[in-house]
N, C-alpha and C. Protein backbone atom coordinates (compact mmCIF):
# COMPACT_ATOMS: atom_id res chain seq x y z
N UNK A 1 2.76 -25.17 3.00
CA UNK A 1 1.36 -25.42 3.22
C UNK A 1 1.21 -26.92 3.49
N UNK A 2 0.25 -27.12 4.63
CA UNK A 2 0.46 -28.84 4.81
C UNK A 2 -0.85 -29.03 4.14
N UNK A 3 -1.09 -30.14 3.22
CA UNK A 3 -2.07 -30.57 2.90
C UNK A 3 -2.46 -31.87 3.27
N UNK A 4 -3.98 -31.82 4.09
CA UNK A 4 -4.24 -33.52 4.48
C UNK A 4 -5.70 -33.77 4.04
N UNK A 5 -4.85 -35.43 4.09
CA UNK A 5 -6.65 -36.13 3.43
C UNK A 5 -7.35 -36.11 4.24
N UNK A 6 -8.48 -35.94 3.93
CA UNK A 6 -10.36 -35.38 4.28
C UNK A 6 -10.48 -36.44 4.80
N UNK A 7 -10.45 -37.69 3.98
CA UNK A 7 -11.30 -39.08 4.54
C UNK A 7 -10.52 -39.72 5.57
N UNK A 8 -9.08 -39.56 5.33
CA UNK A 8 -8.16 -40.11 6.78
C UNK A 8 -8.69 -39.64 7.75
N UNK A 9 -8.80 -37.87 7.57
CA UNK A 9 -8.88 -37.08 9.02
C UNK A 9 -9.95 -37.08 9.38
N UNK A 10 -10.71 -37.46 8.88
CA UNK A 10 -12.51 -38.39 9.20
C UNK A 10 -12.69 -39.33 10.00
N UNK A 11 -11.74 -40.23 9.92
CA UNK A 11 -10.91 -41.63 10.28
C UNK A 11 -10.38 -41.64 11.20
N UNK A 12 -9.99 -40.47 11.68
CA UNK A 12 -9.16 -40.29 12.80
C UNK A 12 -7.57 -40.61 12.91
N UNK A 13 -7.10 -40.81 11.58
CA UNK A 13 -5.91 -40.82 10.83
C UNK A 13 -5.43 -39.58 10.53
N UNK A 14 -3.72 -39.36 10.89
CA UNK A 14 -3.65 -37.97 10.71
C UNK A 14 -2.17 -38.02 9.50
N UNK A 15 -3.12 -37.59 7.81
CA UNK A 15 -2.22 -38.12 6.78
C UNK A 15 -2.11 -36.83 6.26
N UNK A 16 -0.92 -36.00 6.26
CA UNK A 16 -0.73 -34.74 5.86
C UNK A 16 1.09 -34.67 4.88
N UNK A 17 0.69 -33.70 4.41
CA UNK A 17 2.15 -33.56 3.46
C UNK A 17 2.61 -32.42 3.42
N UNK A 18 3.44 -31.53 3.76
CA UNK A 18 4.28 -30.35 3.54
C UNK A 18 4.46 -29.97 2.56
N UNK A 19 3.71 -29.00 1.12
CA UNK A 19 4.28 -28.73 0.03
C UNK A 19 4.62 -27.50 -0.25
N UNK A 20 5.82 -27.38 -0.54
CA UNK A 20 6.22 -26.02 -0.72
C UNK A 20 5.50 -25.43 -2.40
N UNK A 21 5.04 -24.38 -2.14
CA UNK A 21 3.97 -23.83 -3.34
C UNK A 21 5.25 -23.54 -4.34
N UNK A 22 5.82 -23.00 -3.74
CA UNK A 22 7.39 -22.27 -5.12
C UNK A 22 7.89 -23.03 -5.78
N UNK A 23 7.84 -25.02 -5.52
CA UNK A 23 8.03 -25.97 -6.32
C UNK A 23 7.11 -26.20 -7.25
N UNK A 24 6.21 -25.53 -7.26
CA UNK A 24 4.54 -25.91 -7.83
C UNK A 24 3.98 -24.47 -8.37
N UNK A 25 4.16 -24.27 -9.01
CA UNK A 25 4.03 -22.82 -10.15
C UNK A 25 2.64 -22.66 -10.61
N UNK A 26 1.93 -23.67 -11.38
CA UNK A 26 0.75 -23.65 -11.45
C UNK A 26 -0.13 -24.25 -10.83
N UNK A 27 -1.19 -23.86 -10.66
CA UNK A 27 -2.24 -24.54 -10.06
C UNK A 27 -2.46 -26.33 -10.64
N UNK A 28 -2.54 -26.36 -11.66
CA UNK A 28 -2.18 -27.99 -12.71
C UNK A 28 -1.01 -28.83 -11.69
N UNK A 29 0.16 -28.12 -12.09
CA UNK A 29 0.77 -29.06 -11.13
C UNK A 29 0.66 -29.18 -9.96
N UNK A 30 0.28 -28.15 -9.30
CA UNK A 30 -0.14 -28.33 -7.47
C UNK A 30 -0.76 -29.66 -7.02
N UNK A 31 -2.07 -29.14 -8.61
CA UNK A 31 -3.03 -30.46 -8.27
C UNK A 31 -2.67 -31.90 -8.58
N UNK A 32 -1.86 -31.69 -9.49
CA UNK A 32 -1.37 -33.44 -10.09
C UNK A 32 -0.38 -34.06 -8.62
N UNK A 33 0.50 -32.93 -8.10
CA UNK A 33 0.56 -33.42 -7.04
C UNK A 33 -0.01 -33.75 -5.65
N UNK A 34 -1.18 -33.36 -5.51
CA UNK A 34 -2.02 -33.47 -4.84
C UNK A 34 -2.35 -34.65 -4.89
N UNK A 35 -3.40 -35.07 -5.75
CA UNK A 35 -3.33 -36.50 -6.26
C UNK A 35 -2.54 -37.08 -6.32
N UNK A 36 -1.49 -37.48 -6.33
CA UNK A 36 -1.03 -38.17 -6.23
C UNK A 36 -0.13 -38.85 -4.72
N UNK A 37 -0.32 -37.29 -4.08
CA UNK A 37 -0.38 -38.04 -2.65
C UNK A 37 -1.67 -38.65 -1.64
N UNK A 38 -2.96 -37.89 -2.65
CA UNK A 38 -3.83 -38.83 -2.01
C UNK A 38 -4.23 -39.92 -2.84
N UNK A 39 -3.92 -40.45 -3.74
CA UNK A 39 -4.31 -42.01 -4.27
C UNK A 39 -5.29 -42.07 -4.39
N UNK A 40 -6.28 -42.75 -4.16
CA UNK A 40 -7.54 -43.19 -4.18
C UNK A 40 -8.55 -42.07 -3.83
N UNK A 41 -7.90 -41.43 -2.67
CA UNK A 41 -8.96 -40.73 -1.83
C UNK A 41 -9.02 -38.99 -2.80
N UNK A 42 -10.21 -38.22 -2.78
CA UNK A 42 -10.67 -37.12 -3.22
C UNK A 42 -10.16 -35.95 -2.84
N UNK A 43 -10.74 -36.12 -1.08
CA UNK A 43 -10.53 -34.90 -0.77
C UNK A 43 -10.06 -34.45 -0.48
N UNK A 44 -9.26 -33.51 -0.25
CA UNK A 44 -8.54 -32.84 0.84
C UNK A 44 -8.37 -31.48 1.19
N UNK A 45 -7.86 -31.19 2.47
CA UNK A 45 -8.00 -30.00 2.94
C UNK A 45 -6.50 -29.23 3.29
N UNK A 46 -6.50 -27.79 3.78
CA UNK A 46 -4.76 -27.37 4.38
C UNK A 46 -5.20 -26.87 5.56
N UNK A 47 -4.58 -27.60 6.39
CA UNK A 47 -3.90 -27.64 7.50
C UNK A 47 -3.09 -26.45 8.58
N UNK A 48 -2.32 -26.18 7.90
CA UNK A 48 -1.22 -24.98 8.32
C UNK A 48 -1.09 -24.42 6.72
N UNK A 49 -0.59 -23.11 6.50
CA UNK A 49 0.43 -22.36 6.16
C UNK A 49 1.65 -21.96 7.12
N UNK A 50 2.58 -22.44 6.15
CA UNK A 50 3.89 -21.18 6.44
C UNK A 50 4.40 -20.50 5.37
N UNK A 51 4.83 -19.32 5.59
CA UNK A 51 5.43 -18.45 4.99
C UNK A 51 4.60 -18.03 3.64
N UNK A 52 3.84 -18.05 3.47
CA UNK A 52 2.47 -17.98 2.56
C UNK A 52 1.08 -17.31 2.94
N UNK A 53 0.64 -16.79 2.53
CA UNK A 53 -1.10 -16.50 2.68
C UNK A 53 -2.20 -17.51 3.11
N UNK A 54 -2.41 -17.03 4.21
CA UNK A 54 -3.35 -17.98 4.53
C UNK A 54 -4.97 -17.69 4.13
N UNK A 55 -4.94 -18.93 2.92
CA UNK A 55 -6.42 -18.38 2.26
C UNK A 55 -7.65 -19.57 2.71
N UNK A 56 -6.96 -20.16 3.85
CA UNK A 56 -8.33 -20.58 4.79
C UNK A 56 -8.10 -22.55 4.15
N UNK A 57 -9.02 -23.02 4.89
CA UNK A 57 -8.90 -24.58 4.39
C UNK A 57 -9.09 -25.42 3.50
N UNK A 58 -9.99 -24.47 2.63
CA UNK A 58 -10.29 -24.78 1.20
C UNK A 58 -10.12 -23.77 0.35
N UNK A 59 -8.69 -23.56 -0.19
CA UNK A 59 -8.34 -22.49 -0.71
C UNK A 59 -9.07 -22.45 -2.40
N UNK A 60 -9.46 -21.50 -3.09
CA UNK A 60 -9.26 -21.33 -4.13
C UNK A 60 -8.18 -21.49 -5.14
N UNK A 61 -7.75 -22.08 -6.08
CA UNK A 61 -6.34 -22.77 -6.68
C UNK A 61 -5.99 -21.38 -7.77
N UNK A 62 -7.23 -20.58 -8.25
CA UNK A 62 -6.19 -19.88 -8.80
C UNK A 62 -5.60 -18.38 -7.84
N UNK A 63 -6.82 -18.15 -7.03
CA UNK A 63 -5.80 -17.40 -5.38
C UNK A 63 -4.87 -18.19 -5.30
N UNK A 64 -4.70 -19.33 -5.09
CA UNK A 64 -3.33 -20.09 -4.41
C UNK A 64 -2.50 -19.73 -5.70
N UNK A 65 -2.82 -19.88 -6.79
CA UNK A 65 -1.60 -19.31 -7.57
C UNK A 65 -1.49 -18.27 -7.75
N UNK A 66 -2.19 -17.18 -7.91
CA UNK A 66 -1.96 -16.07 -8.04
C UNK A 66 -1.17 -15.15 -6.47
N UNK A 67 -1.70 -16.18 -5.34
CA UNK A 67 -0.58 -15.92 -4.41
C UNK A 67 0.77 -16.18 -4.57
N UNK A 68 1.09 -17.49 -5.27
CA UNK A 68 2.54 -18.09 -5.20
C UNK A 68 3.16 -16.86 -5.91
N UNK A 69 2.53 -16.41 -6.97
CA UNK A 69 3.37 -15.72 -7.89
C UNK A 69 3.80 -14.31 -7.55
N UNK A 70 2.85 -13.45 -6.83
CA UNK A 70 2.77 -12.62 -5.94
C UNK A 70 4.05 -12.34 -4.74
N UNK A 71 3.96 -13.75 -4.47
CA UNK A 71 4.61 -13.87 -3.07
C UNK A 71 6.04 -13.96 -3.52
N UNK A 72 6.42 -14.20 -4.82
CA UNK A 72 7.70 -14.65 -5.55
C UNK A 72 8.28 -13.16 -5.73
N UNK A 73 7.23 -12.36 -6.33
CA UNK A 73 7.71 -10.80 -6.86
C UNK A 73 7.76 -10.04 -5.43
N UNK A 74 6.61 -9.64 -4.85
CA UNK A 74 6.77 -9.07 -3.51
C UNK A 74 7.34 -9.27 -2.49
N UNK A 75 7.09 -10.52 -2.10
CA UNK A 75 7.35 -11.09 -0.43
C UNK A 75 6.04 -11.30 -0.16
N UNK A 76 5.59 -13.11 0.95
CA UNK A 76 4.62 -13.34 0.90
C UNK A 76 4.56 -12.59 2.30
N UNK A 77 5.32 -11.79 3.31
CA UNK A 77 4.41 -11.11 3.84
C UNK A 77 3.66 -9.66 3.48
N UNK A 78 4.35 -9.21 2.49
CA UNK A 78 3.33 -8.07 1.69
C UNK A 78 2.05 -8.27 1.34
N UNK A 79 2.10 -9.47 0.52
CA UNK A 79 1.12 -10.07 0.09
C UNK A 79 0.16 -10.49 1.01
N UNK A 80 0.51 -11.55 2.41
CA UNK A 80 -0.09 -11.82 3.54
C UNK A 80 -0.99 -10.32 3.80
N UNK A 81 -0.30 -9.43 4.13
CA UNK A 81 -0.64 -7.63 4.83
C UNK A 81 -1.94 -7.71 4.07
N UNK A 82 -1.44 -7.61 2.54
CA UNK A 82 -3.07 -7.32 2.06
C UNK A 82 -3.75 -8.18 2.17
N UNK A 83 -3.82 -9.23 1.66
CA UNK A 83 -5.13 -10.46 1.96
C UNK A 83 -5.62 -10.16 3.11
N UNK A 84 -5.11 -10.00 4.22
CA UNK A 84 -5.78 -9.65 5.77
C UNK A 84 -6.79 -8.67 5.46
N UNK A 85 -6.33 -7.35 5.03
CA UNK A 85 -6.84 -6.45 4.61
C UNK A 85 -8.56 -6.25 3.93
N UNK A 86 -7.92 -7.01 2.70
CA UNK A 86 -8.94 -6.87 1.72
C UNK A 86 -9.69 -8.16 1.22
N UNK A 87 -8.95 -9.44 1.94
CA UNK A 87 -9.61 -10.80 1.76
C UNK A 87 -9.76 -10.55 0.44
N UNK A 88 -8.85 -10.63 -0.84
CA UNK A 88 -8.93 -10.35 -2.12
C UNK A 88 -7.19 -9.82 -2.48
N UNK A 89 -6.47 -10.84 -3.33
CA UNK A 89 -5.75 -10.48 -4.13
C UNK A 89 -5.89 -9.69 -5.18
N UNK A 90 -7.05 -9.60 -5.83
CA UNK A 90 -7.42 -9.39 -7.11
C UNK A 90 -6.04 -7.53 -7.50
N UNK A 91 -6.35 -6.99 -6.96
CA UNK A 91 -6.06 -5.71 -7.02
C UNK A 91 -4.47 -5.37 -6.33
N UNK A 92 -3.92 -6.19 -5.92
CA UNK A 92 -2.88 -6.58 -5.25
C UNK A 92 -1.35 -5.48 -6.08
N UNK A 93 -1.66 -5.81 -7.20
CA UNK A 93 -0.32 -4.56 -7.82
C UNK A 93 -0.62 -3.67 -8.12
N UNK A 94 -1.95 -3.39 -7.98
CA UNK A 94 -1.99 -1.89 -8.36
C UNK A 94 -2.07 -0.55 -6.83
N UNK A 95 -2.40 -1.81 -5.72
CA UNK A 95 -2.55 -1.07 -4.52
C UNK A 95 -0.88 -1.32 -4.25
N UNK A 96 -0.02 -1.80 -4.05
CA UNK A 96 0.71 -1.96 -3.51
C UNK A 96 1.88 -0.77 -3.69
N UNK A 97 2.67 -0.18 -2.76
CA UNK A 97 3.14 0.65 -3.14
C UNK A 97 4.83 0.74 -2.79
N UNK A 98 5.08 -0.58 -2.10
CA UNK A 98 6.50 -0.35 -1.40
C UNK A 98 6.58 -0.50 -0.05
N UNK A 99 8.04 -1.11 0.37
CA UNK A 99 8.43 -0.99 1.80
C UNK A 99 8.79 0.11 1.67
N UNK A 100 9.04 0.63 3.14
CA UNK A 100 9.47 2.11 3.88
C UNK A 100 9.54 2.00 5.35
N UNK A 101 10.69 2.35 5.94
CA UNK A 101 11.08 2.61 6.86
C UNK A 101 10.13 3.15 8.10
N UNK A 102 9.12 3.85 7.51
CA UNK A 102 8.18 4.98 8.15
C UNK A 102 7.35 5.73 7.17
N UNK A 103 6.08 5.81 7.52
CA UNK A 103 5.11 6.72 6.55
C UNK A 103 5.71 8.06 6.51
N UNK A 104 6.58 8.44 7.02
CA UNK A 104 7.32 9.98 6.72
C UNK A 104 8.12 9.50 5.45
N UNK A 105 8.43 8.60 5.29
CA UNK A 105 9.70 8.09 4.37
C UNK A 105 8.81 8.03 3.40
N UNK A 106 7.40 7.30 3.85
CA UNK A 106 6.83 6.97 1.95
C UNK A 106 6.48 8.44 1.56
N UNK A 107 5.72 9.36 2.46
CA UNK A 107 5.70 11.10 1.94
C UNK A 107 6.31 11.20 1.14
N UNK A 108 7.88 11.43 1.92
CA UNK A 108 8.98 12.23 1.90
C UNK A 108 9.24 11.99 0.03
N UNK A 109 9.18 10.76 -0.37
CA UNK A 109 9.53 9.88 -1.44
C UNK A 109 8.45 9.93 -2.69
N UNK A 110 7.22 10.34 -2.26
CA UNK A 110 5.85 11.19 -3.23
C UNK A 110 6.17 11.93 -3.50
N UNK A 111 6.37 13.25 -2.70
CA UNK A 111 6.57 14.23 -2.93
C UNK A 111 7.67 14.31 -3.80
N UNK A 112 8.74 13.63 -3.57
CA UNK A 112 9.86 13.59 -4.55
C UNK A 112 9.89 13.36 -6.39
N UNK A 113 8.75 11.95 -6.12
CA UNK A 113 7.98 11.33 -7.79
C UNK A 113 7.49 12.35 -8.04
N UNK A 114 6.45 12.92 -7.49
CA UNK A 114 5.98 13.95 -7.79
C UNK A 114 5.87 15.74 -8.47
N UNK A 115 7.06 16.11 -7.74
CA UNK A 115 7.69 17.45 -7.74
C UNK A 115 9.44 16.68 -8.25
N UNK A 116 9.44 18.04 -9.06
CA UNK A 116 11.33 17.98 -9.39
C UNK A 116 11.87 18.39 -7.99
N UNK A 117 13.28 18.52 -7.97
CA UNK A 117 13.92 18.81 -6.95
C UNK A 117 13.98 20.71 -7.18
N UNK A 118 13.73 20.73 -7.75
CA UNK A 118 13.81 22.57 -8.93
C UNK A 118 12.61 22.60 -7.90
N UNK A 119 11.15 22.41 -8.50
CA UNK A 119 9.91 22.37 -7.99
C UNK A 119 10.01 22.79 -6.21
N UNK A 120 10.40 21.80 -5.49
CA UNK A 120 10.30 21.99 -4.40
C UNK A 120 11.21 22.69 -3.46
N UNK A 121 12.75 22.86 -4.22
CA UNK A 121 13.74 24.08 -3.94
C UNK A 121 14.00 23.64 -2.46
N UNK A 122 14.19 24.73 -1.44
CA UNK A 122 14.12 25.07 -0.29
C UNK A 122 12.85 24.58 1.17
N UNK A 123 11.76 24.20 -0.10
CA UNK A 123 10.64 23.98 1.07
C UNK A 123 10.77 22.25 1.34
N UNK A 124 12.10 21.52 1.30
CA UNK A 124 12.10 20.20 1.93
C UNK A 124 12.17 21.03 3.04
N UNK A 125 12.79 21.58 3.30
CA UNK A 125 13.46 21.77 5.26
C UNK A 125 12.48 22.81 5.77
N UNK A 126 11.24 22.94 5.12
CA UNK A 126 9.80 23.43 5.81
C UNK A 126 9.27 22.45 5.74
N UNK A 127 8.73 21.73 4.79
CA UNK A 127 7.54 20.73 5.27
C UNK A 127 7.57 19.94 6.39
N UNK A 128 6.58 19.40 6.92
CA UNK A 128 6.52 18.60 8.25
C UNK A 128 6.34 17.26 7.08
N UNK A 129 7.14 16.55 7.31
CA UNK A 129 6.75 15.00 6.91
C UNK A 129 5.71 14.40 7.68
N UNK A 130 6.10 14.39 8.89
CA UNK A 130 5.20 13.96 9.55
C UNK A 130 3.28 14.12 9.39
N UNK A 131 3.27 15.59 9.37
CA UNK A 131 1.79 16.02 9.45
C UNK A 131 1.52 15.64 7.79
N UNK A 132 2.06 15.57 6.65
CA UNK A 132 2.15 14.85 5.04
C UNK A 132 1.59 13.74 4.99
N UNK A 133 2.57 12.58 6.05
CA UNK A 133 2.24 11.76 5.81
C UNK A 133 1.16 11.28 6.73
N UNK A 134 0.54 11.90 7.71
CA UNK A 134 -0.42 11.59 8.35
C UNK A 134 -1.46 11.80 7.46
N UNK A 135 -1.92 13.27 6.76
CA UNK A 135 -3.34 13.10 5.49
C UNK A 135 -3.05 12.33 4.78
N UNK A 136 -2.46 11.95 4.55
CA UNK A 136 -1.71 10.63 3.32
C UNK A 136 -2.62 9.83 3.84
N UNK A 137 -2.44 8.79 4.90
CA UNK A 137 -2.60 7.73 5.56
C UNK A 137 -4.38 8.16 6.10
N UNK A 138 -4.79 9.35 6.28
CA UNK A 138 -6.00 9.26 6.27
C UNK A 138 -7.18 8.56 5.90
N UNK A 139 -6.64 8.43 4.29
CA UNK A 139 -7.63 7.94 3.73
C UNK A 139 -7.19 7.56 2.21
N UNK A 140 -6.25 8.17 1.78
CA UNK A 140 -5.54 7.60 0.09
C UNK A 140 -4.65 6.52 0.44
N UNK A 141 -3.65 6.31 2.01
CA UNK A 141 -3.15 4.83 2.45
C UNK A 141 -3.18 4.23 3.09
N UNK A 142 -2.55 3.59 3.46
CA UNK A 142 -2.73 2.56 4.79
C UNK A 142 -1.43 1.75 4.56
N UNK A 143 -0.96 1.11 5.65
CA UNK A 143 -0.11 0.87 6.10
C UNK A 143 0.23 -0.39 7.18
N UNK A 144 0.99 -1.48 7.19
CA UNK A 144 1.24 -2.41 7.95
C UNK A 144 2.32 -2.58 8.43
N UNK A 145 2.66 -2.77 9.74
CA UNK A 145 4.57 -2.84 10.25
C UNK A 145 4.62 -4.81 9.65
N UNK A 146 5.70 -5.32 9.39
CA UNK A 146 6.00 -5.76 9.40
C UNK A 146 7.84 -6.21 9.67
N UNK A 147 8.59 -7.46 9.62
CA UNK A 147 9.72 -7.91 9.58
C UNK A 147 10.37 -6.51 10.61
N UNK A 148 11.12 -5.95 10.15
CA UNK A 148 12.19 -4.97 11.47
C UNK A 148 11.70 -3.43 11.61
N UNK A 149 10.40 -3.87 11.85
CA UNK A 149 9.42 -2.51 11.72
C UNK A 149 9.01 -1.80 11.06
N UNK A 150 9.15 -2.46 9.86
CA UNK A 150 9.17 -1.41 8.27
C UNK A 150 7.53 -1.71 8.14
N UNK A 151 7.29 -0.34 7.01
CA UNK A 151 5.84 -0.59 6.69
C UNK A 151 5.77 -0.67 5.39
N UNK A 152 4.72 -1.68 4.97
CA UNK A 152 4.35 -1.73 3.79
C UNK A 152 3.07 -0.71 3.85
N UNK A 153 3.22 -0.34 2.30
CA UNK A 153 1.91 0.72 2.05
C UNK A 153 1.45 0.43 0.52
N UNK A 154 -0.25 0.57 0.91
CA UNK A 154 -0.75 -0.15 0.15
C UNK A 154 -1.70 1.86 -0.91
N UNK A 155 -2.54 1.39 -1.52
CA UNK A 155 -2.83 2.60 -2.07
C UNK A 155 -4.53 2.02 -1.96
N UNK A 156 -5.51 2.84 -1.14
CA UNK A 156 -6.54 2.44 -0.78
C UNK A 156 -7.34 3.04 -2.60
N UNK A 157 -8.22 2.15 -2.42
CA UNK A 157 -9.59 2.29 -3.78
C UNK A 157 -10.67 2.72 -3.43
């Protein structure tokens, strides 16, 4: 995340710093380092994200942490998927449900949690995955391609 001073870039001075959030765990220290790269001056704003959530130019610090930490357990593009989504971490582990190859794969893999292998016997090699995981995705999920086409799936509220 680049962070730059307000009053430079007012100034027409362009004073920015690269901080990687995963060095910076809490919001406390984010900020002590913050300050201390702007000195004197107050304000400041972000610039770019990479590889992080982009929660806009004046981020909220405990979103920004509750992203870092997020982004540490999941992957910050899981995390990214939903924020797009729902503009709200808040609910973030309880919707989240896993990478998968294909919404046939996340079905295929319910049905499995779900039912014993006893339970469902013979009717794997009847069901349509496909047409499963399409009412699935209706309206109980949703779904984002990301990295080598895989989808993350989230569990709608």
């Amino acid at each position: 995340m680049a962070i730059t001073d307000l009053k430079d870039y007012n100034e027409g001075k362009l004073r920015f710093e690269w901080v990687d959030l995963e060095e910076y765990p809490s919001k406390e220290e984010l900020l002590e380092h913050i300050q201390k790269f702007l000195g004197n001056n107050e304000e400041w704003f972000v610039t770019d994200y990479e590889e992080c959530v982009n929660l806009g130019e004046y981020p909220d610090l405990d979103e920004l942490e509750l992203a870092v930490s997020l982004g540490k357990i999941y992957g910050w593009e899981a995390v990214a998927r939903f924020y797009e989504y729902c503009h709200s971490l808040e609910d973030f582990e309880e919707a989240y449900q896993g990478v998968y190859d294909s919404e046939e794969d996340f079905a295929y893999e319910l049905a499995n949690d779900i039912y014993s292998e006893e339970q469902l016997g013979t009717l794997h090699n009847y069901i349509d995955w496909q047409k499963f995981a399409s009412d699935l995705f209706m309206g109980d999920y949703y779904s984002d391609t990301f990295g080598n086409y895989q989808k993350v799936v989230f569990r709608v509220f």
